[in-house]
C-alpha atoms as a PDB file:
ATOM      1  CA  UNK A   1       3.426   4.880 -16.733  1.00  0.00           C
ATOM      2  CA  UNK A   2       0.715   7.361 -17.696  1.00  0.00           C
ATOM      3  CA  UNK A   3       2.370  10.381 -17.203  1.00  0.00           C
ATOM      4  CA  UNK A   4       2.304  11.170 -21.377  1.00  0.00           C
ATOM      5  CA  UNK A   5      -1.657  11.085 -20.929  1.00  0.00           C
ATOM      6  CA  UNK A   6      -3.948  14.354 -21.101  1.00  0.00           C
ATOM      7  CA  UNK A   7      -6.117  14.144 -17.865  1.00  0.00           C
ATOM      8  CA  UNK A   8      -9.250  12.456 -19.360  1.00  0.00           C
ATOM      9  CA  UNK A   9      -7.299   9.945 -20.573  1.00  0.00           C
ATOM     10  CA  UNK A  10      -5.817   9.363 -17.345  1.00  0.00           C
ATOM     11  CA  UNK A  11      -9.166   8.932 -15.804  1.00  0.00           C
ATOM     12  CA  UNK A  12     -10.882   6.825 -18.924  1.00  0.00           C
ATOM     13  CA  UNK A  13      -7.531   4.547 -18.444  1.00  0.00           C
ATOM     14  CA  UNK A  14      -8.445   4.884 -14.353  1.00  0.00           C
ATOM     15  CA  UNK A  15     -11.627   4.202 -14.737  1.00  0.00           C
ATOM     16  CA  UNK A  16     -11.073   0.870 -17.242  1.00  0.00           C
ATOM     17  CA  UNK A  17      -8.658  -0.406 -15.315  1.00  0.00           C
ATOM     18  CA  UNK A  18     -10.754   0.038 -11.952  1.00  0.00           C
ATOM     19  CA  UNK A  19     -14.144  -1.514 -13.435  1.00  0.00           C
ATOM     20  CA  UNK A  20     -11.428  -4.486 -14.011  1.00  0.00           C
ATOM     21  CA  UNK A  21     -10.296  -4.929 -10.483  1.00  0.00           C
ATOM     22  CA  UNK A  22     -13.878  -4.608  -9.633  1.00  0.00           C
ATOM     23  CA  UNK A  23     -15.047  -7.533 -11.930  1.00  0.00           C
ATOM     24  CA  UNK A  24     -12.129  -9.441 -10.240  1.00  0.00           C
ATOM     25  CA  UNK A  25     -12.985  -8.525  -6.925  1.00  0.00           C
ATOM     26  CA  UNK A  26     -16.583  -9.843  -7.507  1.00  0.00           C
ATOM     27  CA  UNK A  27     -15.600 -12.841  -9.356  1.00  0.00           C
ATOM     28  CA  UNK A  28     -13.509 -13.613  -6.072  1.00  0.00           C
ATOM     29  CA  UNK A  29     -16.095 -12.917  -3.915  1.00  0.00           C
ATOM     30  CA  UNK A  30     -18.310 -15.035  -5.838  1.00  0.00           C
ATOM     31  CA  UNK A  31     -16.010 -18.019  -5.329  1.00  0.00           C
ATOM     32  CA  UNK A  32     -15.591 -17.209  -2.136  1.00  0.00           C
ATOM     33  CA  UNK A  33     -19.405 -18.337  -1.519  1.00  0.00           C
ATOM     34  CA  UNK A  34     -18.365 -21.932  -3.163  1.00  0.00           C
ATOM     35  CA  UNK A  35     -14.942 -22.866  -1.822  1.00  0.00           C
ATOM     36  CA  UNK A  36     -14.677 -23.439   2.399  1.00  0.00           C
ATOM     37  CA  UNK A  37     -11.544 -24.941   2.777  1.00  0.00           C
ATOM     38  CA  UNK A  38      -8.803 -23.039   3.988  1.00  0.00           C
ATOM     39  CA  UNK A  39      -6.792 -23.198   1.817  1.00  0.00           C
ATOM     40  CA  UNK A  40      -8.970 -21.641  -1.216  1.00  0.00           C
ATOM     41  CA  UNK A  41      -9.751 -19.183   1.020  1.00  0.00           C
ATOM     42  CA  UNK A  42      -6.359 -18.633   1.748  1.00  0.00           C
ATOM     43  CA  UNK A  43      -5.801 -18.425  -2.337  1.00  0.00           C
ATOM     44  CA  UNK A  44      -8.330 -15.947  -2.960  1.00  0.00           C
ATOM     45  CA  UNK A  45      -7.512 -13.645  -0.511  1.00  0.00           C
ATOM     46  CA  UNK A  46      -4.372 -13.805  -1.328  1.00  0.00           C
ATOM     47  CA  UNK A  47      -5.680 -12.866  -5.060  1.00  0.00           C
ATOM     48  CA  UNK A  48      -7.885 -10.415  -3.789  1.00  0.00           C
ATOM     49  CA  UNK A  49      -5.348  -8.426  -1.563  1.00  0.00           C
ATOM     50  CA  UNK A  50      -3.094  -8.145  -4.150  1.00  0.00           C
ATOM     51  CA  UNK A  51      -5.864  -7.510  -7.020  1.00  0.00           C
ATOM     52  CA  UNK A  52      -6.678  -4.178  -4.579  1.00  0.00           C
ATOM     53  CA  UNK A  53      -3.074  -3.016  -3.767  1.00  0.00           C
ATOM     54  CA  UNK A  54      -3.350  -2.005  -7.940  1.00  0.00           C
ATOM     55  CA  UNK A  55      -5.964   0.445  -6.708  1.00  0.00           C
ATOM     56  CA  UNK A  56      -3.394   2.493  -5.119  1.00  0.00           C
ATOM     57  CA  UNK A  57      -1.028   1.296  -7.826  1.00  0.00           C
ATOM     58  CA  UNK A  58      -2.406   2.380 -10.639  1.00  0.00           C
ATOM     59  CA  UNK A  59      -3.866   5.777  -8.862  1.00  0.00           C
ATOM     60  CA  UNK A  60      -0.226   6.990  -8.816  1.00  0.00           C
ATOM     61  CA  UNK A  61       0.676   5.902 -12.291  1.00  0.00           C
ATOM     62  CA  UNK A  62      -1.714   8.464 -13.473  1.00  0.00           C
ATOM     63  CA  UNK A  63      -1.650  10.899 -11.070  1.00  0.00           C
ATOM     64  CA  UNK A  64       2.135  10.494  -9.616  1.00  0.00           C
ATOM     65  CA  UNK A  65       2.024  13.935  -7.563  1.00  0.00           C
ATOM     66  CA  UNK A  66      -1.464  13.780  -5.690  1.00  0.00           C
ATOM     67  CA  UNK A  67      -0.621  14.037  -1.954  1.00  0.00           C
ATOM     68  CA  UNK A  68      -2.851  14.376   1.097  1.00  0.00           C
ATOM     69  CA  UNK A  69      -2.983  17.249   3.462  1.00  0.00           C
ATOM     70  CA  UNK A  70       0.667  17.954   4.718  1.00  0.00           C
ATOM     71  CA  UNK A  71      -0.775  17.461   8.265  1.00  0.00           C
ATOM     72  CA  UNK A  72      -0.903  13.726   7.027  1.00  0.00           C
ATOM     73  CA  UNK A  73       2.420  12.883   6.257  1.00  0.00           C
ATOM     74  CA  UNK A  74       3.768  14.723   9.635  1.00  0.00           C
ATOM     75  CA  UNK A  75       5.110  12.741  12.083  1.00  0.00           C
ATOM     76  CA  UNK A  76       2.555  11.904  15.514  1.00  0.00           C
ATOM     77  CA  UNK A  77       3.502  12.327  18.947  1.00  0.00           C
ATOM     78  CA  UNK A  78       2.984   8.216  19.188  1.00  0.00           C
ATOM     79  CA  UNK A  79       5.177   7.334  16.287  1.00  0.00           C
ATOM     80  CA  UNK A  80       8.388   6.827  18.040  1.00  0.00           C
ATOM     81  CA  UNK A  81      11.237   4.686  17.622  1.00  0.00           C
ATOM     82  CA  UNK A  82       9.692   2.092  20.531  1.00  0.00           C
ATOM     83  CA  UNK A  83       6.140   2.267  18.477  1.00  0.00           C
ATOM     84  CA  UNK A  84       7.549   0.878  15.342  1.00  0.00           C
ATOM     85  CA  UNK A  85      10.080  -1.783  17.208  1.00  0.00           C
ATOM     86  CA  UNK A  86       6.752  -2.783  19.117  1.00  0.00           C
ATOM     87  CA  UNK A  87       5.157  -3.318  15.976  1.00  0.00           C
ATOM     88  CA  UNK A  88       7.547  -5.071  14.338  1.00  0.00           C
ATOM     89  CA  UNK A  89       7.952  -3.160  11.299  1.00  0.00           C
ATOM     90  CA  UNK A  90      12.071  -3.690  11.477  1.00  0.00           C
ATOM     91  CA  UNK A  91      11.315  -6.734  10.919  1.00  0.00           C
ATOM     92  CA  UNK A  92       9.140  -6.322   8.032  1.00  0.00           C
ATOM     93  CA  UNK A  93      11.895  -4.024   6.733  1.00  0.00           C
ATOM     94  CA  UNK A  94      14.208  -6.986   7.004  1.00  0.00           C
ATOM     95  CA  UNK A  95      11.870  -9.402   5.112  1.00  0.00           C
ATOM     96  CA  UNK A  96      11.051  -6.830   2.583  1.00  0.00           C
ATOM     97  CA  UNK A  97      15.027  -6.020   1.836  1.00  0.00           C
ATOM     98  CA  UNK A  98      15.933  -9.869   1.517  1.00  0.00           C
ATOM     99  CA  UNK A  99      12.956 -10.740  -0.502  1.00  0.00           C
ATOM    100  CA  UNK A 100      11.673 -10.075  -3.637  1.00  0.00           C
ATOM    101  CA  UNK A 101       9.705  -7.190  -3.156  1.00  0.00           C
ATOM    102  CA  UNK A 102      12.926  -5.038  -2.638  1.00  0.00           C
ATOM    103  CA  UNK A 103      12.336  -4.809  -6.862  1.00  0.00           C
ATOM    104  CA  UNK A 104       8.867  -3.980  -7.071  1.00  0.00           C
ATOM    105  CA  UNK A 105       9.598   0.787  -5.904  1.00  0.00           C
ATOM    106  CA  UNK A 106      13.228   0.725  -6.094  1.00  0.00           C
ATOM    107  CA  UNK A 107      12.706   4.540  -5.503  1.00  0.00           C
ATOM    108  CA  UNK A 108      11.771   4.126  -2.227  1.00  0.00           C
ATOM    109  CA  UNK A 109      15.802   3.118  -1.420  1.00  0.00           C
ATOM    110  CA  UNK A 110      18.445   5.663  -0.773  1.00  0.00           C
ATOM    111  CA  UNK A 111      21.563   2.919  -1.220  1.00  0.00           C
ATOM    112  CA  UNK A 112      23.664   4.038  -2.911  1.00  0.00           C
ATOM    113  CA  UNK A 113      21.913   7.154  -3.725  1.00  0.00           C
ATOM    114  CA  UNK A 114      23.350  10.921  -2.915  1.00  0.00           C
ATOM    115  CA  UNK A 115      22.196  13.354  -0.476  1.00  0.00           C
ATOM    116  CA  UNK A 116      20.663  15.467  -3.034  1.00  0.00           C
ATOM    117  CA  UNK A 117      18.329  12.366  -3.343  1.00  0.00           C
ATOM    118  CA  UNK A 118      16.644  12.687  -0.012  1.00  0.00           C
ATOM    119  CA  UNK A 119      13.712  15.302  -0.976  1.00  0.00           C
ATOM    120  CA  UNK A 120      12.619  12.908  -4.044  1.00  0.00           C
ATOM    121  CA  UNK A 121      13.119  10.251  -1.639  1.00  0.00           C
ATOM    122  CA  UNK A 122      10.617  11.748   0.989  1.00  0.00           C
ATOM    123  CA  UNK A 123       8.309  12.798  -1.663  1.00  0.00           C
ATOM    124  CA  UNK A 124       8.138   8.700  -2.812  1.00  0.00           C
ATOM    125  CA  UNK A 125       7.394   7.507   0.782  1.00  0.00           C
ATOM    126  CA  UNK A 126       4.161   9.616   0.877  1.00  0.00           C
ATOM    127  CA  UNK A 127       3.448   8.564  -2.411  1.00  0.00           C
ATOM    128  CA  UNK A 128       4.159   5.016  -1.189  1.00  0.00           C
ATOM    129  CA  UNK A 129       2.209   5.388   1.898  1.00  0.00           C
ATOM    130  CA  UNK A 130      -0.703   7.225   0.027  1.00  0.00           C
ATOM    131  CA  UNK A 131      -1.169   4.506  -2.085  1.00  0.00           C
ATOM    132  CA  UNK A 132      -1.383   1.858   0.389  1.00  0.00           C
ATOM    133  CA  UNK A 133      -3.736   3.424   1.974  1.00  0.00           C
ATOM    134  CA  UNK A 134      -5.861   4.348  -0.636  1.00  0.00           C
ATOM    135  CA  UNK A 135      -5.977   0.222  -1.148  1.00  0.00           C
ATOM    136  CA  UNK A 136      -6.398  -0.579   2.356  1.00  0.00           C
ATOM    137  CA  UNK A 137      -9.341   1.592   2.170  1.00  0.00           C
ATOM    138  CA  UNK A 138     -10.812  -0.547  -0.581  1.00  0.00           C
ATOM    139  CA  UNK A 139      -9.687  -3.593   0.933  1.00  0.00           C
ATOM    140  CA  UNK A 140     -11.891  -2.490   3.978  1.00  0.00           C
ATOM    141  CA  UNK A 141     -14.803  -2.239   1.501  1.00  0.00           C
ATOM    142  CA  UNK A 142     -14.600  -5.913   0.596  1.00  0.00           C
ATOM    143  CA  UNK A 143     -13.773  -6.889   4.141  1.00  0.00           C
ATOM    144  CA  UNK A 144     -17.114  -5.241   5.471  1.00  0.00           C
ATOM    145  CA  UNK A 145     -18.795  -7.093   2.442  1.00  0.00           C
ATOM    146  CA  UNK A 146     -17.197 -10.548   3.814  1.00  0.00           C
ATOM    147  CA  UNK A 147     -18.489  -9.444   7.156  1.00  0.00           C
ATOM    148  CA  UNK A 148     -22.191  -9.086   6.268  1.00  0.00           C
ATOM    149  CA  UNK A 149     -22.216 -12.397   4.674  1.00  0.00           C
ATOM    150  CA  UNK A 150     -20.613 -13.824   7.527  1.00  0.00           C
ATOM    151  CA  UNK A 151     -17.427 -15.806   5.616  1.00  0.00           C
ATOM    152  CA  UNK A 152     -15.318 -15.345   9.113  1.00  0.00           C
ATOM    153  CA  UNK A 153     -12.597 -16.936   7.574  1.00  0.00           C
ATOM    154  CA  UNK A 154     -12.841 -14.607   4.408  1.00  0.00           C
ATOM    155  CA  UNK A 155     -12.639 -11.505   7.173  1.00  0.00           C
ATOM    156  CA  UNK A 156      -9.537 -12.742   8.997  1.00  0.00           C
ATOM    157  CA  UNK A 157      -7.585 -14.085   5.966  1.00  0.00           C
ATOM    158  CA  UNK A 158      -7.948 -10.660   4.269  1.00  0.00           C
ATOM    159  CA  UNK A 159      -7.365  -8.540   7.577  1.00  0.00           C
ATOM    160  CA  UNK A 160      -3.510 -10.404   7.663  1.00  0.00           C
ATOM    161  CA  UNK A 161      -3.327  -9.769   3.915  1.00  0.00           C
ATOM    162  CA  UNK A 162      -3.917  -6.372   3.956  1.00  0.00           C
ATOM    163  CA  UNK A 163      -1.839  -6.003   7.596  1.00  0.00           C
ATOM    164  CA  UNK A 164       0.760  -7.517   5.446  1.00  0.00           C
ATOM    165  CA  UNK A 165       0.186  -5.393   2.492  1.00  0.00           C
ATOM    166  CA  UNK A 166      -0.678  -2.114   3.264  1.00  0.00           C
ATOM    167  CA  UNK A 167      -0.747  -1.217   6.904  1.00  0.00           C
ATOM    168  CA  UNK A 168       2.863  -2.689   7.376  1.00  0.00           C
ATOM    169  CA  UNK A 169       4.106  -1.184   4.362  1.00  0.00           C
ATOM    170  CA  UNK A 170       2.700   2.214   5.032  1.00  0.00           C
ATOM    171  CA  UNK A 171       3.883   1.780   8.985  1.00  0.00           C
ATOM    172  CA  UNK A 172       7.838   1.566   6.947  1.00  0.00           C
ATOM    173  CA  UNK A 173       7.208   4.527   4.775  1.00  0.00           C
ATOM    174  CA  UNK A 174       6.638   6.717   7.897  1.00  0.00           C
ATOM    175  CA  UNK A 175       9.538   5.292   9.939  1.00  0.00           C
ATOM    176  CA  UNK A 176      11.773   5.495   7.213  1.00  0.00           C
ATOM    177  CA  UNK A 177      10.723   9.164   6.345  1.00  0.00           C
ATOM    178  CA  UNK A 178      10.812  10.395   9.905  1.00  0.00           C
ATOM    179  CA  UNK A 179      14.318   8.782  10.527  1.00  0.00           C
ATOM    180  CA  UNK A 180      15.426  10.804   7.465  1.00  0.00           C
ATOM    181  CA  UNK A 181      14.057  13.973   8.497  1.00  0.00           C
ATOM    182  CA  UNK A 182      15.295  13.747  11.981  1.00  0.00           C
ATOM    183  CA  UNK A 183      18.863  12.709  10.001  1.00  0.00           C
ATOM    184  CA  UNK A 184      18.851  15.507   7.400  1.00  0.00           C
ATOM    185  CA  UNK A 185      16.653  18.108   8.296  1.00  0.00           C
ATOM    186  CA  UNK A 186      18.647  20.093   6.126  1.00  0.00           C
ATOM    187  CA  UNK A 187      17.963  18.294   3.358  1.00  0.00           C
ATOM    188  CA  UNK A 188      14.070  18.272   3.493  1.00  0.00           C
ATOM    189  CA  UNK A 189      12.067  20.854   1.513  1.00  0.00           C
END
């Protein structure tokens, strides 16, 4: 999206767009010191999980190739095939294909896609996974704010939305990438 951008445009656009989720942030914390009933707590957080996931978002429409330390993305002696089924995350797979939100990073599919797709493919997983964990990061900010102001219901609400969207989705990125690779090593760069 902001690939035609010099760098300092990149960052003044970054930088705009963050103060905004910020302001929104705050404005939702702000209600959240009004409304106690569950279910506008339920509503903002909802707001508020989603209003951080653009953090990550918008990080990679600007700067699409940034990647962690390689050591990152590799696969840990834990994350095996029982790991992920304990966690559930086929399941999440299976809600995420027959949903909706199978539109919102088409590239992170290889249907229908050829073998020659596979390195792009791993490179958008870590992308993917980078992302949502640069907003579960920030999430984590507000969370500890929610904490020290004790809204307990604030704390939990948000913990299940950002379970829901980040950790899970960043869980899927790594099983998907280290069934690939264990697939096609030949294919991997």
């Amino acid at each position: 999206m902001f690939y035609r951008f010099s760098f300092i445009q990149k960052v003044i656009i970054l930088l705009f767009s963050y103060s905004l989720i910020i302001a929104i942030s705050v404005y939702l914390f702000k209600l959240s010191l009004y409304y106690n009933d569950t279910l506008s707590i339920l509503t903002i957080n909802l707001i508020q999980g989603w209003n951080l996931v653009l953090i990550g978002f918008l990080f990679f429409q600007a700067f699409k190739h940034y990647r962690l330390s390689e050591k990152f993305y590799q696969k840990k002696k834990f994350e095996t095939p029982l790991f992920f089924k304990l966690l559930g995350v086929h399941f999440f797979r299976l809600f995420l294909i027959n949903s909706f939100f199978r539109h919102l990073n088409k590239r992170v599919y290889l249907r229908n896609r050829s073998k020659g797709y596979i390195p792009i493919y791993i490179e958008e997983t870590k992308q993917s996974e980078t992302s949502h964990l640069f907003s579960m990061i920030c999430t984590f900010s507000i969370q500890i704010i929610y904490f020290k102001n004790e809204l307990w219901e604030h704390v939990i609400w948000l913990s299940i939305f950002s379970i829901l969207l980040n950790l899970y989705p960043i869980l899927l990125q790594r099983m998907n990438r280290i069934k690939i690779q264990k697939k096609y090593p030949n294919y991997i760069i």
